[in-house]
N, C-alpha and C. Protein backbone atom coordinates (compact mmCIF):
# COMPACT_ATOMS: atom_id res chain seq x y z
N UNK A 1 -99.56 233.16 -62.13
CA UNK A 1 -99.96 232.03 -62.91
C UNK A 1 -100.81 232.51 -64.08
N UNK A 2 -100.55 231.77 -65.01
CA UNK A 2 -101.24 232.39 -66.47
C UNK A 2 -102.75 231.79 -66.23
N UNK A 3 -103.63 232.26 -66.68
CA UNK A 3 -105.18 232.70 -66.92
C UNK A 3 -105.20 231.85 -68.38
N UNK A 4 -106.15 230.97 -68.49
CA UNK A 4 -106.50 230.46 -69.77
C UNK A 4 -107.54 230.72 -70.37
N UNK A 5 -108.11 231.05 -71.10
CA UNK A 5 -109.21 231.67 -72.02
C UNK A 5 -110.41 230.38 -71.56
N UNK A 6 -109.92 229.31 -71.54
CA UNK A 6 -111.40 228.10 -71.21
C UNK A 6 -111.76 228.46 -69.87
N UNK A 7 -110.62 228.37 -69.09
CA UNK A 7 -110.66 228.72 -67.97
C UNK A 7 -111.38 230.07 -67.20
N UNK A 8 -111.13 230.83 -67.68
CA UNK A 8 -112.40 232.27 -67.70
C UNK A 8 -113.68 232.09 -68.00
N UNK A 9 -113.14 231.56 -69.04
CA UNK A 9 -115.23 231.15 -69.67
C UNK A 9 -115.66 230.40 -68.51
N UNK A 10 -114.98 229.18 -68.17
CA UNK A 10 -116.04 228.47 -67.19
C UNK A 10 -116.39 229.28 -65.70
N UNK A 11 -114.93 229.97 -65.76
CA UNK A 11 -115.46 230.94 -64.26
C UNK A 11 -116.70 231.98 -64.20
N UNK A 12 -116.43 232.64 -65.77
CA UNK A 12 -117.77 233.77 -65.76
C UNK A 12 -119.16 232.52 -65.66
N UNK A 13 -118.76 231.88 -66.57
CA UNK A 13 -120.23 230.96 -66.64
C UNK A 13 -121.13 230.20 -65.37
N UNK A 14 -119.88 229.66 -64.31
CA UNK A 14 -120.26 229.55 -62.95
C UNK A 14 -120.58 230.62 -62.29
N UNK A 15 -120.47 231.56 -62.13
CA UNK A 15 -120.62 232.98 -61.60
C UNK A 15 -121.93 233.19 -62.34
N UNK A 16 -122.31 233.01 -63.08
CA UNK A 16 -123.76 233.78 -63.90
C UNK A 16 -124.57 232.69 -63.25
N UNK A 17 -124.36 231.42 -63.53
CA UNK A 17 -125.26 229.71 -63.52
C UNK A 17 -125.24 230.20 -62.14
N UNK A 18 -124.26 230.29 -61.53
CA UNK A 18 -124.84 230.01 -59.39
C UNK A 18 -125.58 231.09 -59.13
N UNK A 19 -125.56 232.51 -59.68
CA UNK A 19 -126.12 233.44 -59.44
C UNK A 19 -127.83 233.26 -59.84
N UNK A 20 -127.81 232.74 -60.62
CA UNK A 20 -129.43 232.14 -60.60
C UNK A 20 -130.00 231.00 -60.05
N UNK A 21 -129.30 230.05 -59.91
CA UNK A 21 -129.63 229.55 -59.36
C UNK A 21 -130.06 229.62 -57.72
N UNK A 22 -129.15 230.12 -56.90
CA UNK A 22 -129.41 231.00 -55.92
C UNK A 22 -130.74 231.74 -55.66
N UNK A 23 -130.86 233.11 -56.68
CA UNK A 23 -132.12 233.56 -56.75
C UNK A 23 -133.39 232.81 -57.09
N UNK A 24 -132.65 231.91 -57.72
CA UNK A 24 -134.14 230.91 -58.69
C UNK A 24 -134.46 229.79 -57.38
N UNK A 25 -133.62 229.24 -57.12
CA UNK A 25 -133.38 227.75 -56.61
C UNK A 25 -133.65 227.90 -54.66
N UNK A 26 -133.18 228.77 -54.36
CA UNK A 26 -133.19 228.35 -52.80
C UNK A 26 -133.91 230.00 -52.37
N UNK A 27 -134.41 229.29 -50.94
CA UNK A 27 -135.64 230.00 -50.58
C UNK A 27 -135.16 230.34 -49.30
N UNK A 28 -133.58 230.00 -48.70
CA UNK A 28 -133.22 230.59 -47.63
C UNK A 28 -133.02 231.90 -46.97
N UNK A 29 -133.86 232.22 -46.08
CA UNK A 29 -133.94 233.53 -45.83
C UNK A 29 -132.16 234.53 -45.72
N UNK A 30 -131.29 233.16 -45.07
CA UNK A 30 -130.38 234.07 -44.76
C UNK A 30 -129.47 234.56 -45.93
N UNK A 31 -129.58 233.93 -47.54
CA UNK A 31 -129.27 234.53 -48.55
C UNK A 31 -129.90 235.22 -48.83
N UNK A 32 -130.98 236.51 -48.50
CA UNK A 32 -131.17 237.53 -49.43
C UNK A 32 -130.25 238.61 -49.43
N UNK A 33 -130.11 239.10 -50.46
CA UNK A 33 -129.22 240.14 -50.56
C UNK A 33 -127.78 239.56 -51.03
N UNK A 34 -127.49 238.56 -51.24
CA UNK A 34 -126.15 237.46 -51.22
C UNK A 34 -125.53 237.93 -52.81
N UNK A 35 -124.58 238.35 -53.26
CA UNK A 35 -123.84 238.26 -54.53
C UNK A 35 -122.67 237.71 -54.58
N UNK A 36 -122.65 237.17 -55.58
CA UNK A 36 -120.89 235.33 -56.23
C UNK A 36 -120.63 236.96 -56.58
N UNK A 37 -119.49 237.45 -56.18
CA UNK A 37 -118.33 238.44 -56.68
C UNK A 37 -117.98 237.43 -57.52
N UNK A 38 -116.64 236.57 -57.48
CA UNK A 38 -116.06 235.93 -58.10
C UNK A 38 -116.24 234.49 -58.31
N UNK A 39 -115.26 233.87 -59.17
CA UNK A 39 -115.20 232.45 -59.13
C UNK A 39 -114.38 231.99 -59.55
N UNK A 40 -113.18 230.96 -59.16
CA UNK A 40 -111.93 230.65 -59.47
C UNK A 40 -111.78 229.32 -59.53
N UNK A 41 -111.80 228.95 -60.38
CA UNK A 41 -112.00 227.42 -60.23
C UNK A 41 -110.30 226.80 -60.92
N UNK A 42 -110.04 225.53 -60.31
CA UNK A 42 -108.50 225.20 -60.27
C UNK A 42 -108.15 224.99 -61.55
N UNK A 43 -107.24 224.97 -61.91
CA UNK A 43 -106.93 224.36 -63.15
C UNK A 43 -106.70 222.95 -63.46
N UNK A 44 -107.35 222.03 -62.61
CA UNK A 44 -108.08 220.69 -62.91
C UNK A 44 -109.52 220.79 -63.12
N UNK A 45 -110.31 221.87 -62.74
CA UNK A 45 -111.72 222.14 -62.32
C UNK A 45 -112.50 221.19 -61.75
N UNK A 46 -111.68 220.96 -61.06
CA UNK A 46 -112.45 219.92 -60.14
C UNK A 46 -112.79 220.90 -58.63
N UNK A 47 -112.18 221.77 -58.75
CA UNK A 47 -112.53 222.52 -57.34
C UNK A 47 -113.05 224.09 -57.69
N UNK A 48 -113.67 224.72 -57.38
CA UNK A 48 -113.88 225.97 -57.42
C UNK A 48 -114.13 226.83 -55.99
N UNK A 49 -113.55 227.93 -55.87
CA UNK A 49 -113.72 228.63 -54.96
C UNK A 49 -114.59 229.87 -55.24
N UNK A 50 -115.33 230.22 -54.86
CA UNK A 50 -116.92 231.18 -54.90
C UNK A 50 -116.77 231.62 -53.92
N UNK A 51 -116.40 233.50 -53.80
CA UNK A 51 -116.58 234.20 -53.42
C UNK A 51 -117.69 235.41 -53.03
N UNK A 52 -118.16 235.66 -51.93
CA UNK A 52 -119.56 235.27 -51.86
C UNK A 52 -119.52 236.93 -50.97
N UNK A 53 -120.43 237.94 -51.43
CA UNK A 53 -120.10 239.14 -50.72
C UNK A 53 -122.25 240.04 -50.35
N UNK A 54 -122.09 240.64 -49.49
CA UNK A 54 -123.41 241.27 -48.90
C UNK A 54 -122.80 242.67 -48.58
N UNK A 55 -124.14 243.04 -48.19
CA UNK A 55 -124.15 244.51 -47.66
C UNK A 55 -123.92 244.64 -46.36
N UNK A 56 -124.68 243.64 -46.04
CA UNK A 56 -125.06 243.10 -44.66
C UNK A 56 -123.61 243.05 -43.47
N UNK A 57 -123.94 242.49 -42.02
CA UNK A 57 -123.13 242.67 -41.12
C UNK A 57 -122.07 241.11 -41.24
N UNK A 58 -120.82 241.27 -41.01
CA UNK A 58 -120.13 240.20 -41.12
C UNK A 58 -120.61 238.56 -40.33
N UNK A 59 -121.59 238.71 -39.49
CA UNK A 59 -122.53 237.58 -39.00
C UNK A 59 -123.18 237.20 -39.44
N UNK A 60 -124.21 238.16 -40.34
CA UNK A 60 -124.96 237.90 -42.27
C UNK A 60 -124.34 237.43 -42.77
N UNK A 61 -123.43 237.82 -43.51
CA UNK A 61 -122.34 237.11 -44.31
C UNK A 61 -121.47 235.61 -44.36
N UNK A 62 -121.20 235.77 -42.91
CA UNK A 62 -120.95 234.17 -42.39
C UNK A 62 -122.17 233.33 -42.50
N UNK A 63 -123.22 233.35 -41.72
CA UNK A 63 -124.16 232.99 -42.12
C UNK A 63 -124.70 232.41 -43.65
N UNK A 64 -124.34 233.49 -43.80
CA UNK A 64 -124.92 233.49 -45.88
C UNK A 64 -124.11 231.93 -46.62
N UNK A 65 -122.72 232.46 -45.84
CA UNK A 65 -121.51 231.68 -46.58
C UNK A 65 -122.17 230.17 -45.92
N UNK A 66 -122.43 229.94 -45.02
CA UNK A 66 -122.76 228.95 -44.15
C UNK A 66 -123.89 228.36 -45.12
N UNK A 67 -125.12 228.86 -45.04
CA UNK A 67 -125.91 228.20 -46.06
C UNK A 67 -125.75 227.97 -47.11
N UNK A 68 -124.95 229.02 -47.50
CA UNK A 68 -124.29 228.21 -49.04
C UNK A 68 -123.50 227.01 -49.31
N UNK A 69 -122.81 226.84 -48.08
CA UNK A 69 -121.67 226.04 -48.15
C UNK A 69 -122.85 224.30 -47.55
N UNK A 70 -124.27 224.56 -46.93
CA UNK A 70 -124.92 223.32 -46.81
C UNK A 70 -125.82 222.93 -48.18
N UNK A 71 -125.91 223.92 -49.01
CA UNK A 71 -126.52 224.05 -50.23
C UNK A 71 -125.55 223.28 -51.17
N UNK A 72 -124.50 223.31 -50.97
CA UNK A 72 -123.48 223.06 -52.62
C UNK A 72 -124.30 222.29 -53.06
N UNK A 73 -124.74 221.04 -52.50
CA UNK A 73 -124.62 219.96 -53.32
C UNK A 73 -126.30 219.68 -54.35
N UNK A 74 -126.93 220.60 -54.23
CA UNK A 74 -128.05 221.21 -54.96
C UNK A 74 -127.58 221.70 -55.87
N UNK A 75 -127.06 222.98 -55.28
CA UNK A 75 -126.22 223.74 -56.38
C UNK A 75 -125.09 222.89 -57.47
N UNK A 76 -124.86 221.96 -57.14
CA UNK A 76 -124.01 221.55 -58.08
C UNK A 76 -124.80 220.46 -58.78
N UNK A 77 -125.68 220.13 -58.65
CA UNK A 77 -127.06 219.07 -58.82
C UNK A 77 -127.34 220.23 -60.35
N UNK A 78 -127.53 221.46 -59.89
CA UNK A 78 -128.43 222.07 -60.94
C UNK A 78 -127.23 222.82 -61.79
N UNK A 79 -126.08 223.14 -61.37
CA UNK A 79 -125.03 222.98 -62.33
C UNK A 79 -124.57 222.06 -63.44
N UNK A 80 -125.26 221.11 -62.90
CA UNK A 80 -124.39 219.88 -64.05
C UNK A 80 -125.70 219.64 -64.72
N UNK A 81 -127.24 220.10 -64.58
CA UNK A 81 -128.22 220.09 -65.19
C UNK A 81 -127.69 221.07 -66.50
N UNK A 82 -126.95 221.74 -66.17
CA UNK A 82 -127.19 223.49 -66.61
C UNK A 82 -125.86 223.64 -67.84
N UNK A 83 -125.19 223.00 -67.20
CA UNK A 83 -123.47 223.15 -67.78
C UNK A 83 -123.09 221.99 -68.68
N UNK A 84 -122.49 222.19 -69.53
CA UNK A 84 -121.50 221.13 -70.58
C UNK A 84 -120.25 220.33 -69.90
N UNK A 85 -119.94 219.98 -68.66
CA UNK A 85 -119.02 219.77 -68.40
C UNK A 85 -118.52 217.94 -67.86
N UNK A 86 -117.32 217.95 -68.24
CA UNK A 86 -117.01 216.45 -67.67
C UNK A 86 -117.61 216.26 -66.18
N UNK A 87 -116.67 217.59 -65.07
CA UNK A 87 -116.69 217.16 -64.01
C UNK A 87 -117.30 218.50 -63.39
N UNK A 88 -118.12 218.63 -62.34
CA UNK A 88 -118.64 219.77 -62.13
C UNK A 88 -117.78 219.63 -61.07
N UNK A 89 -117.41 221.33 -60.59
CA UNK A 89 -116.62 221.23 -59.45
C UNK A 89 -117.00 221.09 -58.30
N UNK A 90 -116.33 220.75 -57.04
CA UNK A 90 -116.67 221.22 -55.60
C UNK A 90 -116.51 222.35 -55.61
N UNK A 91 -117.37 222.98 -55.02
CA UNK A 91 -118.08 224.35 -54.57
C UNK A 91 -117.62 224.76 -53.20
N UNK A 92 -116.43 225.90 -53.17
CA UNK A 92 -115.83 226.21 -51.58
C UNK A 92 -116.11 227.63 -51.75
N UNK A 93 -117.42 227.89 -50.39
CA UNK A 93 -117.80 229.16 -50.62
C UNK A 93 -116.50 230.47 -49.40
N UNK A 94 -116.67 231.34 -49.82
CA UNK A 94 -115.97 232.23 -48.61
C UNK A 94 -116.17 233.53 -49.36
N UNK A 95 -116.15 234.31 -47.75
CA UNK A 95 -116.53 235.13 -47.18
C UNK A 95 -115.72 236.30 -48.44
N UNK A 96 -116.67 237.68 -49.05
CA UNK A 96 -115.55 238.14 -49.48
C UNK A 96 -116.05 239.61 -49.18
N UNK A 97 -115.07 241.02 -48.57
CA UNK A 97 -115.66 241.77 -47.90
C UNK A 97 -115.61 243.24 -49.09
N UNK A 98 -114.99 242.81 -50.19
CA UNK A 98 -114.65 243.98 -50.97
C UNK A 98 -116.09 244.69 -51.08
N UNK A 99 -117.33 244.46 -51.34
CA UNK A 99 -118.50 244.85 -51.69
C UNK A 99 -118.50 246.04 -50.60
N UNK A 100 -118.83 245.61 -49.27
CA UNK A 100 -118.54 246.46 -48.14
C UNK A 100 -117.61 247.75 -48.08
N UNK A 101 -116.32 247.32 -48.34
CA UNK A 101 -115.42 247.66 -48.07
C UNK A 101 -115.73 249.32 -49.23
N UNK A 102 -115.99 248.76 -50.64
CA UNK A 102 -116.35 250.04 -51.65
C UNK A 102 -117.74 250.91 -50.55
N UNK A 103 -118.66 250.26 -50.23
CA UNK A 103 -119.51 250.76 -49.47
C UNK A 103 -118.84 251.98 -48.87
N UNK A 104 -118.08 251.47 -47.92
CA UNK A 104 -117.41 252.40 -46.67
C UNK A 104 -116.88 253.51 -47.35
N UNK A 105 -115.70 253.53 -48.56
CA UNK A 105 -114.86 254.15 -48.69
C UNK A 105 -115.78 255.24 -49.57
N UNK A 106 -117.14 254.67 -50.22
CA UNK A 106 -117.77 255.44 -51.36
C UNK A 106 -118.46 257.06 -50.20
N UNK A 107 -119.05 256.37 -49.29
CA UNK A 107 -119.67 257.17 -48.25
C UNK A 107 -118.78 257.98 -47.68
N UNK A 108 -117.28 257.38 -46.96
CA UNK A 108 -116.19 258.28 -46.90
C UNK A 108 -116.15 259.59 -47.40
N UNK A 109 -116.23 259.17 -49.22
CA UNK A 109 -115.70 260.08 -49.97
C UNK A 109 -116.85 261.14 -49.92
N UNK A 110 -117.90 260.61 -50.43
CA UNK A 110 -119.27 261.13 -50.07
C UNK A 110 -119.20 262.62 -48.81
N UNK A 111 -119.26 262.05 -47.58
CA UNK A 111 -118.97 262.71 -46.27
C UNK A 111 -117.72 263.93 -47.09
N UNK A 112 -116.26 263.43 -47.25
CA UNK A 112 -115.70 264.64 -46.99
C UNK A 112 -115.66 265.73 -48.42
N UNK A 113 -116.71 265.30 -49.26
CA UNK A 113 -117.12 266.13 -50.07
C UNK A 113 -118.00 267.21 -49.73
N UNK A 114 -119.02 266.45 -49.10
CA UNK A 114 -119.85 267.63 -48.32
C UNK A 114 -119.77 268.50 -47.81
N UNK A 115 -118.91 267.33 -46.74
CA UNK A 115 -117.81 268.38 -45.61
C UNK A 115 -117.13 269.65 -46.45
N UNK A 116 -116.30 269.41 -47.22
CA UNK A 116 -115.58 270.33 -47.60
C UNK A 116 -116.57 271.66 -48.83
N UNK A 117 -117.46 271.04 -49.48
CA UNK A 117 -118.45 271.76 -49.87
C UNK A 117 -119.15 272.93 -48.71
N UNK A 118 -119.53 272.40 -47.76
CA UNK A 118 -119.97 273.05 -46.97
C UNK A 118 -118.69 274.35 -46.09
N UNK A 119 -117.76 273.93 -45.66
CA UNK A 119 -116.54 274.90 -45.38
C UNK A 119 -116.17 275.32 -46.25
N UNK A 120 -116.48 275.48 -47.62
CA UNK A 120 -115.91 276.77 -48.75
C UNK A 120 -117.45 277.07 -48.49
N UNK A 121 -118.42 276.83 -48.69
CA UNK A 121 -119.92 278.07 -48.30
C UNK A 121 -119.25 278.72 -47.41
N UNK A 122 -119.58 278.38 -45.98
CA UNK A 122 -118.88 279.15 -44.97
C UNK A 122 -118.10 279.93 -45.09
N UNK A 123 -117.07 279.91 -45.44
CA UNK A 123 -116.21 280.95 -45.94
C UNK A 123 -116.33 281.99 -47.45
N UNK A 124 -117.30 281.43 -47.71
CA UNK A 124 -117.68 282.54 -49.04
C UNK A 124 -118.59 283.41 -48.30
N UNK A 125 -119.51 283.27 -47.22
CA UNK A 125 -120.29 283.87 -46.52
C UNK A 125 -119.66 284.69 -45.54
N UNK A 126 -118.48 284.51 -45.55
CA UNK A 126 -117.66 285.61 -44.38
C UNK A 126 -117.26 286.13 -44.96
């Protein structure tokens, strides 16, 4: 499906606006650490989906998504304070694990660099 230039703008712009608001606005413990990866909002914009990613353990994360998802309607309170728009969207948060996932694979790489750093010493020493 084609990508519309308004349509981007309002996604980066929700993605920046919830991201402060978040930090600015709510005092829930189980969002710290919480980052909007993305934001996709329909091409009616009446709906948006907010993708929502941590460091943290996938029970954090649910969690996280959980308070976010009892928050929207704040959050969209201080969106439509914030934003130019006809209709502010509904706010559907979920779980998104890519953040993690770079985590794992970065340390991976990390590990068998070492690893292999260390077995050419070894063998330069024999």
């Amino acid at each position: 499906m084609k990508e519309y230039p308004r349509k981007l703008r309002i996604n980066t712009q929700l993605q920046r606006e919830l991201a402060e608001l978040i930090a600015d606005g709510l005092t829930d413990p189980r969002l710290a650490g919480v980052t909007i990866t993305e934001v996709d909002v329909a091409p009616d914009l009446r709906n948006a989906t907010v993708r929502v990613g941590s460091l943290g353990s996938d029970a954090e994360l649910q969690d996280s998504v959980r308070a976010l998802g009892g928050a929207a309607p704040l959050l969209r309170k201080g969106l439509g304070a914030r934003l130019r728009l006809r209709y502010v969207p509904q706010l559907h948060f979920r779980v998104d694990t890519r953040i993690r996932e770079a985590d794992r694979l970065t340390r991976l790489i990390r590990d068998a660099v070492g690893a292999d750093s260390d077995h050419a010493r070894q063998r330069d020493e024999d």
